[in-house]
N, C-alpha and C. Protein backbone atom coordinates (compact mmCIF):
# COMPACT_ATOMS: atom_id res chain seq x y z
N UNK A 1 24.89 -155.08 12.18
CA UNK A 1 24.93 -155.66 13.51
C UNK A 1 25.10 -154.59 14.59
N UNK A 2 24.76 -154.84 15.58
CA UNK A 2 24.82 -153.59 16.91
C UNK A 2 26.03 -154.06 17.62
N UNK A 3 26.85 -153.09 18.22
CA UNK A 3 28.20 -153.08 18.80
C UNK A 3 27.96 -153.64 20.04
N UNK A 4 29.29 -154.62 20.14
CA UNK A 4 29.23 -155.43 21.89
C UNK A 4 27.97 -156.01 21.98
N UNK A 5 27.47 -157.04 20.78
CA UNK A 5 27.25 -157.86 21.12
C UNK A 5 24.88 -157.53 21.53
N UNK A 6 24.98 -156.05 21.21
CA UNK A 6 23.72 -155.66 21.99
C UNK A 6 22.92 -156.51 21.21
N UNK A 7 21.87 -156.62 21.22
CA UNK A 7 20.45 -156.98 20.71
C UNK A 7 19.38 -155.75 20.04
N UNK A 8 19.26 -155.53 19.02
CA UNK A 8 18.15 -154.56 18.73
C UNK A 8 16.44 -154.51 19.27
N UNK A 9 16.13 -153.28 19.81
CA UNK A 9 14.52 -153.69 20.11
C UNK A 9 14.21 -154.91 19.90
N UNK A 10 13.18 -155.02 20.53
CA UNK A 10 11.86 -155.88 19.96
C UNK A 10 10.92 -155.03 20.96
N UNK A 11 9.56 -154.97 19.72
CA UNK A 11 8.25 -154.46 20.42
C UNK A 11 8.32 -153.16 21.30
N UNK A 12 9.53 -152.59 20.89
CA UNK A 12 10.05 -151.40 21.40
C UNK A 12 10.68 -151.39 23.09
N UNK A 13 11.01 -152.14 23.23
CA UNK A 13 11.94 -152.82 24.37
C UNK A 13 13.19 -152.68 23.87
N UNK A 14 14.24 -152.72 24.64
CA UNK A 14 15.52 -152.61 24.31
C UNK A 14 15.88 -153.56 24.72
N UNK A 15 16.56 -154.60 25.14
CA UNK A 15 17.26 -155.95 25.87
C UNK A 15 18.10 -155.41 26.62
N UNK A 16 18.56 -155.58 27.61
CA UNK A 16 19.05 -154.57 28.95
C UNK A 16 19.92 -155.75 29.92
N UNK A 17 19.09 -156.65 29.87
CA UNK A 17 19.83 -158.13 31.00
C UNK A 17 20.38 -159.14 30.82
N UNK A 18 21.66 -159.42 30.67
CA UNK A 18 22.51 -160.35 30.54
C UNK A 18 22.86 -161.09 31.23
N UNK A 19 22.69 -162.32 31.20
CA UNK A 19 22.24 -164.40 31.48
C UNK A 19 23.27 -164.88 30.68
N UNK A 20 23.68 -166.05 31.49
CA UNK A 20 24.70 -166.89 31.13
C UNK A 20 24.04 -168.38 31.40
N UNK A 21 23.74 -169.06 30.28
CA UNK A 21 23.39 -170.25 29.87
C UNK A 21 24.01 -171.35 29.67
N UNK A 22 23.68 -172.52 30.19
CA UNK A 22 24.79 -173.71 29.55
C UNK A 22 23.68 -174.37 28.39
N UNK A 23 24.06 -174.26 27.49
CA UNK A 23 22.88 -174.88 26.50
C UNK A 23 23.64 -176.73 25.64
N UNK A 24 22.56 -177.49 25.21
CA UNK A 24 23.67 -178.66 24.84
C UNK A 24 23.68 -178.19 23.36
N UNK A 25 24.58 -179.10 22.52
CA UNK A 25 25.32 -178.80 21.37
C UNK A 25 23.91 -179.01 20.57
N UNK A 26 23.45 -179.64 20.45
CA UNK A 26 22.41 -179.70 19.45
C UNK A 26 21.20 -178.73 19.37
N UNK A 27 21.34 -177.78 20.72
CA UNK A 27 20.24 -176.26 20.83
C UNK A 27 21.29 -175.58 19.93
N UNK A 28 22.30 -175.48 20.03
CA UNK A 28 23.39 -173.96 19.69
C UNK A 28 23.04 -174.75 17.82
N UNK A 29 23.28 -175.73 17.81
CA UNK A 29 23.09 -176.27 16.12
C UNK A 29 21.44 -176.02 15.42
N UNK A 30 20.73 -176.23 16.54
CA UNK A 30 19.53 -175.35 15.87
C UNK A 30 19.17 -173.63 15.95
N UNK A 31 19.76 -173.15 16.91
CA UNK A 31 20.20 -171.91 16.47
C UNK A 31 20.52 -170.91 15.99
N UNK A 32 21.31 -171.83 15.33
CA UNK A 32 22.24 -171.50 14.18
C UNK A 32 21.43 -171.58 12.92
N UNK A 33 20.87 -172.99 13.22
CA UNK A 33 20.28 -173.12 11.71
C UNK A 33 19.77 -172.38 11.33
N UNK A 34 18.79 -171.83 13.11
CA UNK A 34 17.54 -170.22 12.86
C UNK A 34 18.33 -169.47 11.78
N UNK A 35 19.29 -169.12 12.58
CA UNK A 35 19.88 -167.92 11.99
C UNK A 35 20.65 -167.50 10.48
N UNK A 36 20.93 -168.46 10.23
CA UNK A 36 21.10 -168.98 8.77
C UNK A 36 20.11 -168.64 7.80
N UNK A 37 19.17 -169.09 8.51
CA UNK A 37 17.67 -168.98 7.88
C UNK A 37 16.45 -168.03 7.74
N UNK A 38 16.98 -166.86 8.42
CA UNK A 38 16.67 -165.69 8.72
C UNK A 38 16.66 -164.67 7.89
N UNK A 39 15.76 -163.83 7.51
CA UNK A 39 15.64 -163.28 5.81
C UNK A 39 16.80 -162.07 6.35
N UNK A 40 16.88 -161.83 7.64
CA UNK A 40 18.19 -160.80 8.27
C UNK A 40 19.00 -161.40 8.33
N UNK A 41 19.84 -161.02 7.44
CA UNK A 41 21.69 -161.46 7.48
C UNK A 41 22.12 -161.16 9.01
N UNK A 42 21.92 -160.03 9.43
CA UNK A 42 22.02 -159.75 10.46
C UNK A 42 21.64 -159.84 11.87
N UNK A 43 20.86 -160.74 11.97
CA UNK A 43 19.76 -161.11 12.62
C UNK A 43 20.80 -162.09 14.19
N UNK A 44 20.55 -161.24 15.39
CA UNK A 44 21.04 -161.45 16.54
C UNK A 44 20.69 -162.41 17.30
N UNK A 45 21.38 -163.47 17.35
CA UNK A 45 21.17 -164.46 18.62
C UNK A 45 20.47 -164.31 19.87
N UNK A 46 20.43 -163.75 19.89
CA UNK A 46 19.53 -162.68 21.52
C UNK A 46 18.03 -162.57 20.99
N UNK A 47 18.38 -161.88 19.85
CA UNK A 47 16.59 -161.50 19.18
C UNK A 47 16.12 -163.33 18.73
N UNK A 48 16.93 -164.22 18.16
CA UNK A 48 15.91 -165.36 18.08
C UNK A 48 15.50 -166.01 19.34
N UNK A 49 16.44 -166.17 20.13
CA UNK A 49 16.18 -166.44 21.55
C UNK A 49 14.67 -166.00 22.50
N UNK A 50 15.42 -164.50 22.30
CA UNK A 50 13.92 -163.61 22.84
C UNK A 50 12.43 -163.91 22.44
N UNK A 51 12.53 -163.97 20.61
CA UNK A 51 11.60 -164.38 19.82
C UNK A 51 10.50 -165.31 19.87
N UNK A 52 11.68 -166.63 20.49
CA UNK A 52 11.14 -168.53 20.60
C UNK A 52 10.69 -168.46 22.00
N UNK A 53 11.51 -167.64 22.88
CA UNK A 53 10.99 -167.75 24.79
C UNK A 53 9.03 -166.98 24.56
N UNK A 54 9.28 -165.64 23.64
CA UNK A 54 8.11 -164.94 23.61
C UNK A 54 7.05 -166.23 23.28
N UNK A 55 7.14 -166.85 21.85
CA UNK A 55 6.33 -167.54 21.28
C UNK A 55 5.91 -168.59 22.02
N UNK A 56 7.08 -169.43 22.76
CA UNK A 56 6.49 -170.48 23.86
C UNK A 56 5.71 -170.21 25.22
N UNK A 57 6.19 -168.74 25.46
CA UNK A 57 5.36 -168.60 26.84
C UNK A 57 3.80 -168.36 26.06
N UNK A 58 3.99 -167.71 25.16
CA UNK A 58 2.46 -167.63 24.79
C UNK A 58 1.66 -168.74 24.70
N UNK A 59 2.27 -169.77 23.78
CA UNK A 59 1.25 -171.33 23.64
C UNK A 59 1.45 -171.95 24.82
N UNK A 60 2.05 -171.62 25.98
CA UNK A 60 2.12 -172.24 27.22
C UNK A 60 0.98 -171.71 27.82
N UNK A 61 0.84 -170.16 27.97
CA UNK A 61 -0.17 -169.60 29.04
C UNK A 61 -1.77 -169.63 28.44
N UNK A 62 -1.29 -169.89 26.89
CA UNK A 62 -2.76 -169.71 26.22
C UNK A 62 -3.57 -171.44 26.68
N UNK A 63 -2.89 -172.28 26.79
CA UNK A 63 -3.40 -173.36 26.53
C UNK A 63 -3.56 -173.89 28.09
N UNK A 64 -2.93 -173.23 28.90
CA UNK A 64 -3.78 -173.64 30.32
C UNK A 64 -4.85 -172.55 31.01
N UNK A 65 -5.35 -171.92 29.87
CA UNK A 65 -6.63 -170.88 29.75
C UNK A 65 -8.03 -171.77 29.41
């Protein structure tokens, strides 16, 4: 795991900006589940986050193309 909480790369980006979210109980429970489920034991809340925002903006911008 990376100290304080950081986030490791993605795509050779570092994660740099810290957001404060109110999310409801049943996002943080799928979440979790991600992360559970994740072949990385280690695998950072930040990076699945980052991951699912990447993947949805994509099928968002692709499909009003």
């Amino acid at each position: 795991p990376i100290a304080n909480g950081a986030a490791p790369q993605i795509d050779g980006e570092t994660p740099s900006i810290r957001r404060c979210y109110i999310l409801r109980e049943s996002t943080i429970r799928k979440i979790n589940e991600l992360k559970m489920m994740d072949n990385d034991i280690n695998v950072c809340v930040s990076t699945i986050v980052d991951l699912a925002i990447d993947y949805y903006h994509r099928n968002i911008t692709s499909s009003n193309n």
